[in-house]
PDB file of N, CA and C in Angstrom:
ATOM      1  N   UNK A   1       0.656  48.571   9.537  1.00  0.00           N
ATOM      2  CA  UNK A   1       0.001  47.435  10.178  1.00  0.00           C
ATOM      3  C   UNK A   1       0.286  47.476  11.669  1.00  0.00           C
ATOM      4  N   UNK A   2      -0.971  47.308  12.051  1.00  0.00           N
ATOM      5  CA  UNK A   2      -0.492  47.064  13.940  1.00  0.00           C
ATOM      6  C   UNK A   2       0.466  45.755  14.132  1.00  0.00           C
ATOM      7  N   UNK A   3       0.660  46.082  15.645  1.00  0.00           N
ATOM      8  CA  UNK A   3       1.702  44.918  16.381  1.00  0.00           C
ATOM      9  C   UNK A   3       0.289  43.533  16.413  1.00  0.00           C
ATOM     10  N   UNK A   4      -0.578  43.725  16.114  1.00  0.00           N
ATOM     11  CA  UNK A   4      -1.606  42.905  16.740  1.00  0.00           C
ATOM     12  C   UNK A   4      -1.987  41.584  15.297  1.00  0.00           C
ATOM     13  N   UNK A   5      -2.077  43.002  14.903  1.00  0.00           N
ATOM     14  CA  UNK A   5      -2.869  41.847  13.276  1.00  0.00           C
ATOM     15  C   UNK A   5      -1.485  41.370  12.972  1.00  0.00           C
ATOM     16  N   UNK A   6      -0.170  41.882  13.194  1.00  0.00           N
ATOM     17  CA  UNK A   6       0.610  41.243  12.177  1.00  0.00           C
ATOM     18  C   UNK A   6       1.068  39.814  13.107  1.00  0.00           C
ATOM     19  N   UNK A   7       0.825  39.750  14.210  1.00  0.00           N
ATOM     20  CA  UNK A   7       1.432  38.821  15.366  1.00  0.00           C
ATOM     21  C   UNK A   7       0.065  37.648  14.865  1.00  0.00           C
ATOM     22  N   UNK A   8      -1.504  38.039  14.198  1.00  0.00           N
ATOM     23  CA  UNK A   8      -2.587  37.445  14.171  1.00  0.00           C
ATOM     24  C   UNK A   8      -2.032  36.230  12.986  1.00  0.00           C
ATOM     25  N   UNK A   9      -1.402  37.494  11.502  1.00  0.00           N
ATOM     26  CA  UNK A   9      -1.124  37.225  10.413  1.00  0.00           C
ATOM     27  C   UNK A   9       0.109  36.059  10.359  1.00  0.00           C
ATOM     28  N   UNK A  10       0.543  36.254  10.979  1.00  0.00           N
ATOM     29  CA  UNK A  10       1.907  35.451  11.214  1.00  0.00           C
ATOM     30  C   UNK A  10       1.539  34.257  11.428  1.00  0.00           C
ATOM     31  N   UNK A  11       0.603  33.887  13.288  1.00  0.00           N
ATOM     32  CA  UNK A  11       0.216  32.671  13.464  1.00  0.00           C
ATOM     33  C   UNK A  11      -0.540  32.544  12.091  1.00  0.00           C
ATOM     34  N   UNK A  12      -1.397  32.483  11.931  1.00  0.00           N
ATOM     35  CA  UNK A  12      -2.555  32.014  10.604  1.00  0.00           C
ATOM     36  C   UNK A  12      -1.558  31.892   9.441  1.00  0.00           C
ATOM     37  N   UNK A  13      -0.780  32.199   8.922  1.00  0.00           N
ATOM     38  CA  UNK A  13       0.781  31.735   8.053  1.00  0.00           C
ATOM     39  C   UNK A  13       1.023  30.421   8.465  1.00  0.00           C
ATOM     40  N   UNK A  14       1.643  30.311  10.023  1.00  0.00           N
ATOM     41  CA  UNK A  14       2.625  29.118  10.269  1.00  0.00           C
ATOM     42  C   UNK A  14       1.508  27.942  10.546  1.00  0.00           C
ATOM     43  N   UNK A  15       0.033  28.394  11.039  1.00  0.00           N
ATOM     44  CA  UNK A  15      -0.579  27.720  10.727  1.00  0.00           C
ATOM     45  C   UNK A  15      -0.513  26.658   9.805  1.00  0.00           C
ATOM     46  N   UNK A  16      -1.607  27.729   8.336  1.00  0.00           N
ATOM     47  CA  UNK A  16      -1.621  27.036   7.197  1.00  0.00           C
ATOM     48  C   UNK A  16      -0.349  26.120   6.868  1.00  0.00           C
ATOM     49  N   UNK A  17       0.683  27.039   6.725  1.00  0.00           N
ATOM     50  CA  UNK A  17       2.212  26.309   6.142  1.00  0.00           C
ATOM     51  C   UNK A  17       2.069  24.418   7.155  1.00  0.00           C
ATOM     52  N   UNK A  18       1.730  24.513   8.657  1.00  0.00           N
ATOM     53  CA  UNK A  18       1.926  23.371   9.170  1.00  0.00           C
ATOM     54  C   UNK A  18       1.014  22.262   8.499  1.00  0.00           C
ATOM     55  N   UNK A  19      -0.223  22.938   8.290  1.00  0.00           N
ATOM     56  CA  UNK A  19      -1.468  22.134   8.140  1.00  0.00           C
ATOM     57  C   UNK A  19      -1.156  21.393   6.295  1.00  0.00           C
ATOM     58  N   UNK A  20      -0.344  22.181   5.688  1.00  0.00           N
ATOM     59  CA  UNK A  20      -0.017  21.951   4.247  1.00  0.00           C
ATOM     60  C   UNK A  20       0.976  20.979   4.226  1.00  0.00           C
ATOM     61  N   UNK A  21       2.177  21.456   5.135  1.00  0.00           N
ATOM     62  CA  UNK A  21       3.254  20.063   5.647  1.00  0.00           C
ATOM     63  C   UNK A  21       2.261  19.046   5.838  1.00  0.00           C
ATOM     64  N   UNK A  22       2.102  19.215   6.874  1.00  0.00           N
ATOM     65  CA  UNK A  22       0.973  17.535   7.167  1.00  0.00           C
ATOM     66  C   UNK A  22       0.276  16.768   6.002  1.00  0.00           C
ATOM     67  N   UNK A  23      -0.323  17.366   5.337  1.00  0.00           N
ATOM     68  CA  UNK A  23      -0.818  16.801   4.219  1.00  0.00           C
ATOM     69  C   UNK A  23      -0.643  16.254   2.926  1.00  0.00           C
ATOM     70  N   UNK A  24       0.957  17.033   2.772  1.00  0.00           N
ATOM     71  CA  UNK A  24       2.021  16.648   1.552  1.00  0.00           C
ATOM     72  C   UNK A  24       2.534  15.188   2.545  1.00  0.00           C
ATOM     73  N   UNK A  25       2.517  15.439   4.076  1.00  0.00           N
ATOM     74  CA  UNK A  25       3.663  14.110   4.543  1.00  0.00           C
ATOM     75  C   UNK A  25       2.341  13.132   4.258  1.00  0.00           C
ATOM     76  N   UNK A  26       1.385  12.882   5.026  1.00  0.00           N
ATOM     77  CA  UNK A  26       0.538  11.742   4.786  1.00  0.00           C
ATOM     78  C   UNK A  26       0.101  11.499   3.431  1.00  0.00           C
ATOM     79  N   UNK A  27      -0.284  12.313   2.465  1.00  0.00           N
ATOM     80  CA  UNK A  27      -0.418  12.101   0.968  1.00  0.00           C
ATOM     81  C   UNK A  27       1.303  11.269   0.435  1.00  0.00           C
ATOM     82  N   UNK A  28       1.996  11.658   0.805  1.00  0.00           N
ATOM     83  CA  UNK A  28       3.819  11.044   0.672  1.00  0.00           C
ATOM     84  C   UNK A  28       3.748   9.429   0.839  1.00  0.00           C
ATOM     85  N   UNK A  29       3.246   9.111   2.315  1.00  0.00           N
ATOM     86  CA  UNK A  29       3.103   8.046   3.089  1.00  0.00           C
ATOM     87  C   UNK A  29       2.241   6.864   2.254  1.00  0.00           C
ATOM     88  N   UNK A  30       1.298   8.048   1.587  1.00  0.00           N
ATOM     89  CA  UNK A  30       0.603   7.008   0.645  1.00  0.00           C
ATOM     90  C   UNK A  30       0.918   6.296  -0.257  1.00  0.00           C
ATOM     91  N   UNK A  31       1.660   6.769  -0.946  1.00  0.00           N
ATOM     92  CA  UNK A  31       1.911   6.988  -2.155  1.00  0.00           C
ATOM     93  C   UNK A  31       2.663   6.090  -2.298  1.00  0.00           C
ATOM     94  N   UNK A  32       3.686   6.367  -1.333  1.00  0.00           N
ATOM     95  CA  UNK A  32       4.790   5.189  -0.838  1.00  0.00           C
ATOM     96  C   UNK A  32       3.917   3.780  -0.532  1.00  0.00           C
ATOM     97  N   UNK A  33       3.452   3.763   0.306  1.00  0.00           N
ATOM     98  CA  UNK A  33       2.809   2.379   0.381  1.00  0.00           C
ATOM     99  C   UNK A  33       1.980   1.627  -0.929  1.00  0.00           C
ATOM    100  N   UNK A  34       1.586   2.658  -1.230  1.00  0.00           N
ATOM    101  CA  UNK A  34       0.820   2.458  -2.777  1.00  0.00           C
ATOM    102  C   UNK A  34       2.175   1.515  -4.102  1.00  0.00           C
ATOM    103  N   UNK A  35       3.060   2.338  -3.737  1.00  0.00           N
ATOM    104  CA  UNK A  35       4.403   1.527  -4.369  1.00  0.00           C
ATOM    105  C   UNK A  35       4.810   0.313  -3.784  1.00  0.00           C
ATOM    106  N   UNK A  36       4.840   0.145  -2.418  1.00  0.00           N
ATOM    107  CA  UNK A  36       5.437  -0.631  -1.887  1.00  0.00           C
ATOM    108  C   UNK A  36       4.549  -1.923  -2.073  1.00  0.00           C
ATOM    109  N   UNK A  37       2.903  -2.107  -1.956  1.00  0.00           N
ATOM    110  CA  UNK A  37       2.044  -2.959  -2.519  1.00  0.00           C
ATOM    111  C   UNK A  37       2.312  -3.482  -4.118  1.00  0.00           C
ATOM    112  N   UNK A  38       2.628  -2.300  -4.563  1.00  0.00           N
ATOM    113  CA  UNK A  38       2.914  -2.804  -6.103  1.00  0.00           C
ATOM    114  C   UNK A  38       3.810  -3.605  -6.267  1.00  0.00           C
ATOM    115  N   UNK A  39       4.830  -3.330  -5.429  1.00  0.00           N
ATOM    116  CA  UNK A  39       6.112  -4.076  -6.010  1.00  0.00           C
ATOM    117  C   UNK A  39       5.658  -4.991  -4.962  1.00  0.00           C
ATOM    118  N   UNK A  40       5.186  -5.477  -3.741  1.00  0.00           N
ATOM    119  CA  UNK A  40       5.088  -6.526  -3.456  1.00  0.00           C
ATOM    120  C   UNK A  40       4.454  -7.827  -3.757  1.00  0.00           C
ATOM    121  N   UNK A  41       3.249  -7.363  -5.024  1.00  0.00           N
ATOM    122  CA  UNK A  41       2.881  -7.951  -5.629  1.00  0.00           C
ATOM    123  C   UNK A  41       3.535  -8.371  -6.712  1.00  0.00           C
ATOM    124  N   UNK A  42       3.924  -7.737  -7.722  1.00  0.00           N
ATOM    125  CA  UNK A  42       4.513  -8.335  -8.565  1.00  0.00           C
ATOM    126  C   UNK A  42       6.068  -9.008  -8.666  1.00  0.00           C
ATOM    127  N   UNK A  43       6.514  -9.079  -7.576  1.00  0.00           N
ATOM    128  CA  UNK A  43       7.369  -9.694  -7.269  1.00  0.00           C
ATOM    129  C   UNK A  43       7.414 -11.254  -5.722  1.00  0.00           C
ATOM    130  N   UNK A  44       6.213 -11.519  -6.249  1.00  0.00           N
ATOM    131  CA  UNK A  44       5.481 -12.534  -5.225  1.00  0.00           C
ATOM    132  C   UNK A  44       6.286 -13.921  -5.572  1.00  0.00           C
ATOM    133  N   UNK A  45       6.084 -14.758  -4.420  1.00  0.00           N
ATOM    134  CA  UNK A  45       6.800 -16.536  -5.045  1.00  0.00           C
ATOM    135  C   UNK A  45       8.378 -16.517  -5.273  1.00  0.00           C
ATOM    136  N   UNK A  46       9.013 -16.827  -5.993  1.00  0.00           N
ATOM    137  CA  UNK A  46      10.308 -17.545  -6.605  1.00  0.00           C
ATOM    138  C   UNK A  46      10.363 -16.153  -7.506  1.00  0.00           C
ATOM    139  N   UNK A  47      11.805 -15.441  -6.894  1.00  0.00           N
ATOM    140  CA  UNK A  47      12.207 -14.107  -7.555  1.00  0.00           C
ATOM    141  C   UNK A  47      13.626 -14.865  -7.536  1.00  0.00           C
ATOM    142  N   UNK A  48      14.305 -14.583  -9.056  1.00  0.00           N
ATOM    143  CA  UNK A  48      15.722 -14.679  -9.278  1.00  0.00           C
ATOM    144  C   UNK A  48      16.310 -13.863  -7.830  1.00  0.00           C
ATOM    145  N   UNK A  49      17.891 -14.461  -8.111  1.00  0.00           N
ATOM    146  CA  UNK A  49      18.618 -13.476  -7.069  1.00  0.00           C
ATOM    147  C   UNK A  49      18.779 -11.628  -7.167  1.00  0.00           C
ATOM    148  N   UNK A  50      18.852 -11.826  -8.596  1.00  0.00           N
ATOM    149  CA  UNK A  50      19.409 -10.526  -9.297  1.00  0.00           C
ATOM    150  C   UNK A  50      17.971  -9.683  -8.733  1.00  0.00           C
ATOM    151  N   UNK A  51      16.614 -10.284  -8.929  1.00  0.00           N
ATOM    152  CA  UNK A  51      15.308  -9.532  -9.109  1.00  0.00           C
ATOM    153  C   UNK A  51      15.464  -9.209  -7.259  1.00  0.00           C
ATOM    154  N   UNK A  52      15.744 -10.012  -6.243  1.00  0.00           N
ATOM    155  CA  UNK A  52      15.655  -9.906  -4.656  1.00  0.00           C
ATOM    156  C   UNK A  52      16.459  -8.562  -4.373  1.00  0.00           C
ATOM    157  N   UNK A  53      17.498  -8.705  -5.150  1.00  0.00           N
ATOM    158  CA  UNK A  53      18.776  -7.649  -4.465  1.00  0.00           C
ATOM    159  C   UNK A  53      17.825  -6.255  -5.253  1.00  0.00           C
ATOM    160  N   UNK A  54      17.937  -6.401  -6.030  1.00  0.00           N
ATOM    161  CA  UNK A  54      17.262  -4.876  -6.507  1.00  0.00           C
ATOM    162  C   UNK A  54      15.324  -4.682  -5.941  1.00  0.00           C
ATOM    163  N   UNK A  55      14.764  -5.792  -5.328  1.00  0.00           N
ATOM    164  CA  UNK A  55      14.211  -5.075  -4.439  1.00  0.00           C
ATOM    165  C   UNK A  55      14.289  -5.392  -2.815  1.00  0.00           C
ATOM    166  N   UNK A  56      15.421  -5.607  -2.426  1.00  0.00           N
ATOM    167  CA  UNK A  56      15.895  -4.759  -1.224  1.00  0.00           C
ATOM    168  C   UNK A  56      16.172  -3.766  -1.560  1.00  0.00           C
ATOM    169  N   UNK A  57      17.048  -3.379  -2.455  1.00  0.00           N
ATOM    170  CA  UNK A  57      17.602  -1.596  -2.955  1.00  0.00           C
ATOM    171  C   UNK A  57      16.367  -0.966  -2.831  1.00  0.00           C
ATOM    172  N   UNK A  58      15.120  -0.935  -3.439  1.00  0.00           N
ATOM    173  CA  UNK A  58      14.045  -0.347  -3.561  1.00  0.00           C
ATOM    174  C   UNK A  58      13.726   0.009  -2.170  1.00  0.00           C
ATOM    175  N   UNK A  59      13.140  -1.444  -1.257  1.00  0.00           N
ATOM    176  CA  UNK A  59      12.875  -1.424  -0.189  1.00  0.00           C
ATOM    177  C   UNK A  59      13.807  -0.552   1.008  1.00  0.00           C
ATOM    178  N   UNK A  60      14.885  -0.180   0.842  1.00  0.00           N
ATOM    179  CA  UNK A  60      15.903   0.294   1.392  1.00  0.00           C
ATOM    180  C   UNK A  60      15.494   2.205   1.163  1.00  0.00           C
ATOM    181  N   UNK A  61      15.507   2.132  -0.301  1.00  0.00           N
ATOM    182  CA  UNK A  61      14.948   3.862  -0.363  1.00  0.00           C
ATOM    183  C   UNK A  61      13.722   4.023  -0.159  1.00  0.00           C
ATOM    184  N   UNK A  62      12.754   3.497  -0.203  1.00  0.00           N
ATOM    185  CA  UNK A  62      11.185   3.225   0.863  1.00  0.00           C
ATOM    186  C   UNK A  62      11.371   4.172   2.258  1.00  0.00           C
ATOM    187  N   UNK A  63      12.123   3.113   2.663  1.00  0.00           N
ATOM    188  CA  UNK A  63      12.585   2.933   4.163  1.00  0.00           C
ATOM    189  C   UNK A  63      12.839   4.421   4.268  1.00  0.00           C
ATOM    190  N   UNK A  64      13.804   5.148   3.484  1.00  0.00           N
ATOM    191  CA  UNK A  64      14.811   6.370   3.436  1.00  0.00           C
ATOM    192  C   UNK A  64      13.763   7.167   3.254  1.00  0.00           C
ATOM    193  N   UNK A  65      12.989   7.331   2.456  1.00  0.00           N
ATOM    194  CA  UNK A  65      12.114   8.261   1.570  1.00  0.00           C
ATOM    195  C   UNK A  65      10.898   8.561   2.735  1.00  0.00           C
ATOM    196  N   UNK A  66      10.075   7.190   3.733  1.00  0.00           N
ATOM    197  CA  UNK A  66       9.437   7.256   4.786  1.00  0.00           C
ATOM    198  C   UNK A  66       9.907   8.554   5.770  1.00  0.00           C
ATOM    199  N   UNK A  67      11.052   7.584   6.232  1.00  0.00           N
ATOM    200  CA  UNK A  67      11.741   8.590   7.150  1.00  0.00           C
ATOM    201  C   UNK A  67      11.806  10.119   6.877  1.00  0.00           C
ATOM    202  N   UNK A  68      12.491  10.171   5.817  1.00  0.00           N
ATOM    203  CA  UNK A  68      12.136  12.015   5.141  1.00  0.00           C
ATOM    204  C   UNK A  68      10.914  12.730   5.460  1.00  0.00           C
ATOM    205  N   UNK A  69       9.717  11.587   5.182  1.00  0.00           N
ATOM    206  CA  UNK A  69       8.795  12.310   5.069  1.00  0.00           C
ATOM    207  C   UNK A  69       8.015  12.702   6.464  1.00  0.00           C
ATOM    208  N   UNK A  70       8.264  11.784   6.855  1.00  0.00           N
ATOM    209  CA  UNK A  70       8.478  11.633   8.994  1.00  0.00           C
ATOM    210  C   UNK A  70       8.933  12.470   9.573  1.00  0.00           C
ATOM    211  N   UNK A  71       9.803  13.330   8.773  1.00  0.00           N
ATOM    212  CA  UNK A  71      11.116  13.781   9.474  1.00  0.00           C
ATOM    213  C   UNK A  71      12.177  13.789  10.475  1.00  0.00           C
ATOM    214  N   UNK A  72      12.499  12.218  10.091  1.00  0.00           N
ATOM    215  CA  UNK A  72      13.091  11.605  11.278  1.00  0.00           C
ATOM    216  C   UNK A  72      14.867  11.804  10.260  1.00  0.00           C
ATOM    217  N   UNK A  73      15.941  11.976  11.631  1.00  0.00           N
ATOM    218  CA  UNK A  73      16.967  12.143  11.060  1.00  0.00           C
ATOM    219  C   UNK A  73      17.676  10.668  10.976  1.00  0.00           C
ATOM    220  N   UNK A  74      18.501  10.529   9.556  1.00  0.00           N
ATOM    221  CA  UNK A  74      19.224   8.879   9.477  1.00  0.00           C
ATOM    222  C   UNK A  74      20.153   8.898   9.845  1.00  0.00           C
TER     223      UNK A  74
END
């Protein structure tokens, strides 16, 4: 293989690979929010204490799981 195509082959690799990241993170983002609606619905009005604390916990790995997918460091 030449110095040329393989320098071609390479970009068009890190390409794709970026363009595939991107799309697993915003499909992620969804998905997450898609959860985060759920549980905000069904946990609407007058939630016991016990039901609040376990969804802050939730809301807390949301938060964590976002960031990951962001790739922001915690």
């Amino acid at each position: 293989m030449s110095p040329d195509s393989l320098v071609i082959l390479s970009t068009a690799s890190l390409a794709a690979l970026a363009t595939l990241s991107a799309v697993f993170a915003w499909s992620w983002k969804g998905w997450l929010d898609l959860r985060r609606h759920a549980l905000d619905r069904s946990h609407g009005g007058d939630v016991p204490v016990a039901n609040r604390i376990d969804l802050a916990d939730l809301k807390e790995r949301i938060r964590k799981l976002e960031a990951i997918a962001a790739g922001v460091d915690l």
